[in-house]
N, C-alpha and C. Protein backbone atom coordinates (compact mmCIF):
# COMPACT_ATOMS: atom_id res chain seq x y z
N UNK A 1 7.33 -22.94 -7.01
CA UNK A 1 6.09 -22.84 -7.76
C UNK A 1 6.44 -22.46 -9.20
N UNK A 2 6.76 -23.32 -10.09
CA UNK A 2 7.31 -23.19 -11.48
C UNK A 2 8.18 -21.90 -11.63
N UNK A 3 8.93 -22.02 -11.31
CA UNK A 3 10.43 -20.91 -11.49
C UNK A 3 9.72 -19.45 -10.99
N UNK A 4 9.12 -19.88 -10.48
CA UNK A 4 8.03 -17.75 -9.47
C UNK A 4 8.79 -18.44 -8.43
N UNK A 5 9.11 -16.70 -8.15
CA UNK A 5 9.92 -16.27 -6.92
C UNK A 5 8.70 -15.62 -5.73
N UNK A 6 9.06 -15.86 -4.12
CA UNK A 6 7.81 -15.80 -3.75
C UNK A 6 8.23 -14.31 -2.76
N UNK A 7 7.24 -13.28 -3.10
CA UNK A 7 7.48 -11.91 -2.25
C UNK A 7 6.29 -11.84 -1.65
N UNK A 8 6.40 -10.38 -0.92
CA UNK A 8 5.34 -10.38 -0.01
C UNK A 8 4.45 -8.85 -0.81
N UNK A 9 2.93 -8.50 -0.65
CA UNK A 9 2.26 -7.65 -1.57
C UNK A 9 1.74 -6.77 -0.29
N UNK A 10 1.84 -5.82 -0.04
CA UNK A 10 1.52 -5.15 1.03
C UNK A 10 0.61 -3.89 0.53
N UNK A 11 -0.57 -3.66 0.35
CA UNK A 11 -1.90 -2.77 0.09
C UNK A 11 -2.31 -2.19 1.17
N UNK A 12 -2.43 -0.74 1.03
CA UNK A 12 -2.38 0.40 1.96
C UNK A 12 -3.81 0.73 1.30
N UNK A 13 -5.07 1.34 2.29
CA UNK A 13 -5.77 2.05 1.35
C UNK A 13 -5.61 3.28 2.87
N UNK A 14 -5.63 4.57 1.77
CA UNK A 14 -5.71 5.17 3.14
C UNK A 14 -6.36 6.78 2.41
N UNK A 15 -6.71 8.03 3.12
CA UNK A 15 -7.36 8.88 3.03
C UNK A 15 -5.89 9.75 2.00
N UNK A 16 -6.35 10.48 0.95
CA UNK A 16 -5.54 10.74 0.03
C UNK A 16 -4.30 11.78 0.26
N UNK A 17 -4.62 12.62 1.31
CA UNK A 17 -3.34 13.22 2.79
C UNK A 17 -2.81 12.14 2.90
N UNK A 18 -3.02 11.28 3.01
CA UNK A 18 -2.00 10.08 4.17
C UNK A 18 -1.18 9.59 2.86
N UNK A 19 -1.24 9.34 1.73
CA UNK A 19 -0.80 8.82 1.24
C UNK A 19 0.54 9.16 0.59
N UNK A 20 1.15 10.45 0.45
CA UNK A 20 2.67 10.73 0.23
C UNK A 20 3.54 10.00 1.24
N UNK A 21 2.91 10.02 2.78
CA UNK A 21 3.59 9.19 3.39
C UNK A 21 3.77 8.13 4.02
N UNK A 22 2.91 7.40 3.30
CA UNK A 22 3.07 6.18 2.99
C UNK A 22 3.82 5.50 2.05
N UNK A 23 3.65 6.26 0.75
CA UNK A 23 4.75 6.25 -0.47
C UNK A 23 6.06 6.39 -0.05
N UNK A 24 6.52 7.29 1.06
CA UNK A 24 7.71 7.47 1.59
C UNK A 24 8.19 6.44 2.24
N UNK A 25 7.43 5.57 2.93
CA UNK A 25 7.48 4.08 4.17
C UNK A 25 8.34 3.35 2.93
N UNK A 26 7.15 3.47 1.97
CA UNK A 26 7.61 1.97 1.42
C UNK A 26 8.63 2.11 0.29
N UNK A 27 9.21 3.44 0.39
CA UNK A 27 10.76 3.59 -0.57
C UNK A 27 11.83 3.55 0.38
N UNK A 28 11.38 3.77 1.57
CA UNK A 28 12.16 3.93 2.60
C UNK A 28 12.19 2.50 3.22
N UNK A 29 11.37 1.42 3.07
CA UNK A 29 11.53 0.16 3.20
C UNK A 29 12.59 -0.40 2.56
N UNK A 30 12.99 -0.02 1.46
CA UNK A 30 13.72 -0.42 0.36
C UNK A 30 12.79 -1.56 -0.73
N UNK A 31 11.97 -0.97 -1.12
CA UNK A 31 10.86 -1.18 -2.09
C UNK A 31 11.06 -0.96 -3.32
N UNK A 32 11.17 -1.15 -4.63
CA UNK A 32 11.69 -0.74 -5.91
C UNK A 32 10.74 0.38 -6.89
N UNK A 33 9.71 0.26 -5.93
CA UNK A 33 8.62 0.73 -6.24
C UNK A 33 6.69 0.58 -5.90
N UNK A 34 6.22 1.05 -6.25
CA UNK A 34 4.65 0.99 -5.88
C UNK A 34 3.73 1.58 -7.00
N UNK A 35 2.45 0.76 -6.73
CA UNK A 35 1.38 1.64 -7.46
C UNK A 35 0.57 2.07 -6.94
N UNK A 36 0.31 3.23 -7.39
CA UNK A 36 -1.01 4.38 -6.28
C UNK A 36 -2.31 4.56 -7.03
N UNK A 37 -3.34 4.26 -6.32
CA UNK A 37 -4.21 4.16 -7.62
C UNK A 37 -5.03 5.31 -6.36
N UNK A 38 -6.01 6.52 -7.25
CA UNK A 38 -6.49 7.31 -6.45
C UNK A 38 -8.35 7.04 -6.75
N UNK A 39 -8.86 7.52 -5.88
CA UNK A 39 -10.41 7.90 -6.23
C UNK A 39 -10.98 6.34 -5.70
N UNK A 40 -10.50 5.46 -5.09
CA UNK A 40 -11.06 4.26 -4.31
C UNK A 40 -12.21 4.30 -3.91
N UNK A 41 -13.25 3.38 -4.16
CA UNK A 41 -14.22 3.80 -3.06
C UNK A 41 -14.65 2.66 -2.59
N UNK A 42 -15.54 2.43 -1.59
CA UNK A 42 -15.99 1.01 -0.70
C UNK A 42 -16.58 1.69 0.57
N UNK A 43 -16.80 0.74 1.61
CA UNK A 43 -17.48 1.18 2.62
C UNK A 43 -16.89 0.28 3.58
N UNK A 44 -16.76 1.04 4.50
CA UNK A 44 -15.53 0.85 5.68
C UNK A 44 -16.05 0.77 7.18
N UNK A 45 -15.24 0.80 8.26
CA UNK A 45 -15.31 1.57 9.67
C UNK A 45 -16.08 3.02 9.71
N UNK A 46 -15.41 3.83 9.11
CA UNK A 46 -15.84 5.33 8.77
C UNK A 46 -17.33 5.43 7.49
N UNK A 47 -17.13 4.74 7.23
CA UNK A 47 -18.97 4.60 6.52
C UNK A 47 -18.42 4.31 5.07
N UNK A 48 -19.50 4.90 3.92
CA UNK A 48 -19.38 4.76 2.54
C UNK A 48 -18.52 5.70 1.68
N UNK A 49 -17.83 5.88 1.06
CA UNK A 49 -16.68 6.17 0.63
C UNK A 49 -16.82 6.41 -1.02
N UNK A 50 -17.39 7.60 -1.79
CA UNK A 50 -17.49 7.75 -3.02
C UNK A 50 -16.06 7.58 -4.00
N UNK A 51 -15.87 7.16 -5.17
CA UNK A 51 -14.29 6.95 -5.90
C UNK A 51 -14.56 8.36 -6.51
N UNK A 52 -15.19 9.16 -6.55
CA UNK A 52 -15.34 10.41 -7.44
C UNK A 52 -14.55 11.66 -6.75
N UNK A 53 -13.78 12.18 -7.24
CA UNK A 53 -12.94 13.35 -7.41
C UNK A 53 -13.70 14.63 -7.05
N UNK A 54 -13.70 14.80 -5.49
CA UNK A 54 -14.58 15.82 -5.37
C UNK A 54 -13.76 17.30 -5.59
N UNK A 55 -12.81 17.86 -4.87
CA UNK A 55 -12.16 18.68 -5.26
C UNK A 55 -10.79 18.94 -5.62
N UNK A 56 -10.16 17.61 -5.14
CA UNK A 56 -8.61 16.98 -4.92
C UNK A 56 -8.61 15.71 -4.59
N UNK A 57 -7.02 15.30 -4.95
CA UNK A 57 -7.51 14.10 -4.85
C UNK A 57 -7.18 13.58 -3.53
N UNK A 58 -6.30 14.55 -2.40
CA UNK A 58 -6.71 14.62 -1.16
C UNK A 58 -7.85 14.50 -0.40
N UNK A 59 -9.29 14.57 -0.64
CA UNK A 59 -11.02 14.18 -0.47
C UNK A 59 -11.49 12.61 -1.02
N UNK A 60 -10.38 11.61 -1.70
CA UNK A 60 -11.09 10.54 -1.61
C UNK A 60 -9.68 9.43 -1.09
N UNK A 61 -10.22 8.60 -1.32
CA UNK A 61 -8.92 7.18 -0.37
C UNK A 61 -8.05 7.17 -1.70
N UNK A 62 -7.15 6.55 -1.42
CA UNK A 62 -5.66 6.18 -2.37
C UNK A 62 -5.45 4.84 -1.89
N UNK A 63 -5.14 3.50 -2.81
CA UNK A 63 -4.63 2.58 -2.57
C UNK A 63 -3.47 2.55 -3.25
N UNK A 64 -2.17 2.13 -2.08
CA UNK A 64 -0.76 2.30 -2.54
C UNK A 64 -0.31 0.36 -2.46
N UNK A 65 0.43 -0.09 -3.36
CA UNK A 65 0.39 -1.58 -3.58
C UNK A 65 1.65 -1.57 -3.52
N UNK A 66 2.39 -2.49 -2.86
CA UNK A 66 3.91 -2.71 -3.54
C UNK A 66 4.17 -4.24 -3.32
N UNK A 67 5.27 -4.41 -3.96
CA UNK A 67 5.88 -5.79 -3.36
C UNK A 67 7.24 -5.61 -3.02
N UNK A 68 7.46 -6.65 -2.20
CA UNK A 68 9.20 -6.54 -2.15
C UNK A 68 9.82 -7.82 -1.33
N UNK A 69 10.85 -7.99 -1.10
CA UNK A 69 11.31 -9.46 -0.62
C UNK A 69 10.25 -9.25 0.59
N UNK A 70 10.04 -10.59 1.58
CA UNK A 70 9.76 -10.97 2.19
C UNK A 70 10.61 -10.37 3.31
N UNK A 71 12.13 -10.51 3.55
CA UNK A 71 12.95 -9.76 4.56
C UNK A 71 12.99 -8.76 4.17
N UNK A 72 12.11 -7.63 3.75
CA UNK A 72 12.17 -6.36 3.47
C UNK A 72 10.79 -5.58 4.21
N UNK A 73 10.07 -6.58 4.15
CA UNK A 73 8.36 -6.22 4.45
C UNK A 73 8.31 -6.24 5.63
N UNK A 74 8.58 -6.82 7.07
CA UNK A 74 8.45 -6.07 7.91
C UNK A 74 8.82 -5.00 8.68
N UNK A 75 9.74 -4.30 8.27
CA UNK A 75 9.97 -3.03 8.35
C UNK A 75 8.63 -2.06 7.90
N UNK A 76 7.96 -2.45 7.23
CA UNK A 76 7.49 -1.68 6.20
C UNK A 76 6.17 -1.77 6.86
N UNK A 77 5.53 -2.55 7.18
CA UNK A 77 4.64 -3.37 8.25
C UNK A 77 4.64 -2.27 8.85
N UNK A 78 5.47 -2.44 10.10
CA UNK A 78 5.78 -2.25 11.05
C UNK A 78 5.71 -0.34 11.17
N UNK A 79 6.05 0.23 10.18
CA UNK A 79 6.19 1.51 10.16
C UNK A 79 5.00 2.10 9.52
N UNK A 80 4.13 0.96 8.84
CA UNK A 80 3.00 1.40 8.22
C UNK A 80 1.99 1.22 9.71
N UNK A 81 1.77 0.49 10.35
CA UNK A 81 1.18 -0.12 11.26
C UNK A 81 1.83 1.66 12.50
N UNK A 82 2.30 2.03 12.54
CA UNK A 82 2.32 3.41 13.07
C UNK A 82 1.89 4.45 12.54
N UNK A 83 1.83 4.20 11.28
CA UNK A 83 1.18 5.63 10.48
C UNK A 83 -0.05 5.47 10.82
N UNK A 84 -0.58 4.72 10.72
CA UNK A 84 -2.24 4.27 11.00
C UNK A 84 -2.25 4.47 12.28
N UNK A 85 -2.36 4.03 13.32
CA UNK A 85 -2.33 4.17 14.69
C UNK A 85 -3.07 5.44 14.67
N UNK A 86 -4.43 6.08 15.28
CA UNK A 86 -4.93 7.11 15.27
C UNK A 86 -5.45 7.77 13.51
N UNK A 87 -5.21 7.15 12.82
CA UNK A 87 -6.06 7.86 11.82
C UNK A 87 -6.69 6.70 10.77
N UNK A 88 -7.56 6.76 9.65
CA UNK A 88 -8.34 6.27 8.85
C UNK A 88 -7.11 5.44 8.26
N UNK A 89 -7.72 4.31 7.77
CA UNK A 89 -7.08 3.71 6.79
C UNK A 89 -6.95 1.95 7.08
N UNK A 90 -6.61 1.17 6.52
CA UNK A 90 -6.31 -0.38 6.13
C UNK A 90 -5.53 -0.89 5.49
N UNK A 91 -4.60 -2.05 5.90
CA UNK A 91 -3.58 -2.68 5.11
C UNK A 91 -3.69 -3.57 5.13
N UNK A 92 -3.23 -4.57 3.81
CA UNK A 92 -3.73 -5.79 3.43
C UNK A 92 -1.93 -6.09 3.00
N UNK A 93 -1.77 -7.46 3.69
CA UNK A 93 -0.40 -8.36 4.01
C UNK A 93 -0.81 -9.70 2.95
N UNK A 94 0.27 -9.96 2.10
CA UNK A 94 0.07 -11.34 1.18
C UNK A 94 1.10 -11.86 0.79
N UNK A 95 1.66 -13.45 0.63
CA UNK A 95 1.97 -13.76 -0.04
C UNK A 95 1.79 -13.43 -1.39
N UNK A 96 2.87 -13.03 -2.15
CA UNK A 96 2.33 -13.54 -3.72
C UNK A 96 3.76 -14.04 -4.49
N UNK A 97 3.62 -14.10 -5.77
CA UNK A 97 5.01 -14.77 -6.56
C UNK A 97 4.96 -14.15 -8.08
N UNK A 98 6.11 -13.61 -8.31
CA UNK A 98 6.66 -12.94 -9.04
C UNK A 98 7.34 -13.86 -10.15
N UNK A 99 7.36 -13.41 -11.36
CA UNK A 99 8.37 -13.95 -12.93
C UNK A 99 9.07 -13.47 -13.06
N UNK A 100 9.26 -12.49 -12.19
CA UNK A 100 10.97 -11.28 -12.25
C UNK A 100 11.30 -10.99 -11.18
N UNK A 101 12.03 -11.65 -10.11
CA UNK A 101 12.17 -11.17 -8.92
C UNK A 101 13.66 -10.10 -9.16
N UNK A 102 13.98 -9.83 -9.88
CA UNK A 102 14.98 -8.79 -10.07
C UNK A 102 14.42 -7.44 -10.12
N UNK A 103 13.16 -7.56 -10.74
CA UNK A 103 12.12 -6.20 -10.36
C UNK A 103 12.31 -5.42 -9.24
N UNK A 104 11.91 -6.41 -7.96
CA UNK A 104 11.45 -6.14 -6.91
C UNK A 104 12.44 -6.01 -5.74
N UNK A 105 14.22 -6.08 -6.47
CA UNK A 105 15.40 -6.60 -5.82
C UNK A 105 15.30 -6.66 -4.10
C-alpha cells in the first residue's frame, strides 16, 4: 500500500486502576510504546461514563493505543484478553499501516 508498512493497532479502554497494567502488557509485549489518553467517556455494558476528572484520574476510563508488528500482537491480545476476564473494560484489534515502521520495531 504505497511504501506503508502494515502493523496491528490494539485500543484498550479500561477503568483508570486497570490501566498501569495494561501499560505494562503492552511494554512487556515488546511494544515501542503507547498512548494513554485519560478522562474517556461513552456509554457501555456498565452504563454512561462521564470524561470529567472527578477526584483522580483512577474514577474515569483510560484509553491505552499502541501499535506494533503483527507477530508481536498476539501475545499482547492474549494477555490483555486475561486482564479483562472479570473486570470492566474493551479492546479494539486493527489492521493499520505505518510511514515508519522502524518506530514500531
Amino acid at each position: 500500500m504505497n511504501g506503508l508498512t502494515k502493523m496491528t493497532k490494539v485500543e484498550i479502554v479500561v477503568a483508570g486502576r486497570d490501566a498501569p497494567p495494561v501499560r505494562e502488557l503492552i511494554t512487556a509485549a515488546g511494544a515501542t510504546g503507547y498512548t494513554s489518553v485519560s478522562g474517556v467517556s461513552g456509554i457501555g455494558h456498565d452504563g454512561q461514563h462521564s470524561g470529567a476528572l472527578l477526584f483522580n484520574e483512577y474514577d474515569t476510563l483510560t484509553m491505552v493505543i499502541t501499535v506494533l508488528p503483527p507477530e508481536k500482537a498476539s501475545a499482547l491480545i492474549e494477555s490483555v484478553r486475561v486482564l479483562l476476564d472479570g473486570r470492566s473494560g474493551v479492546m479494539f484489534v486493527a489492521d493499520t499501516f505505518v510511514s515508519r515502521p522502524d518506530y514500531f520495531g
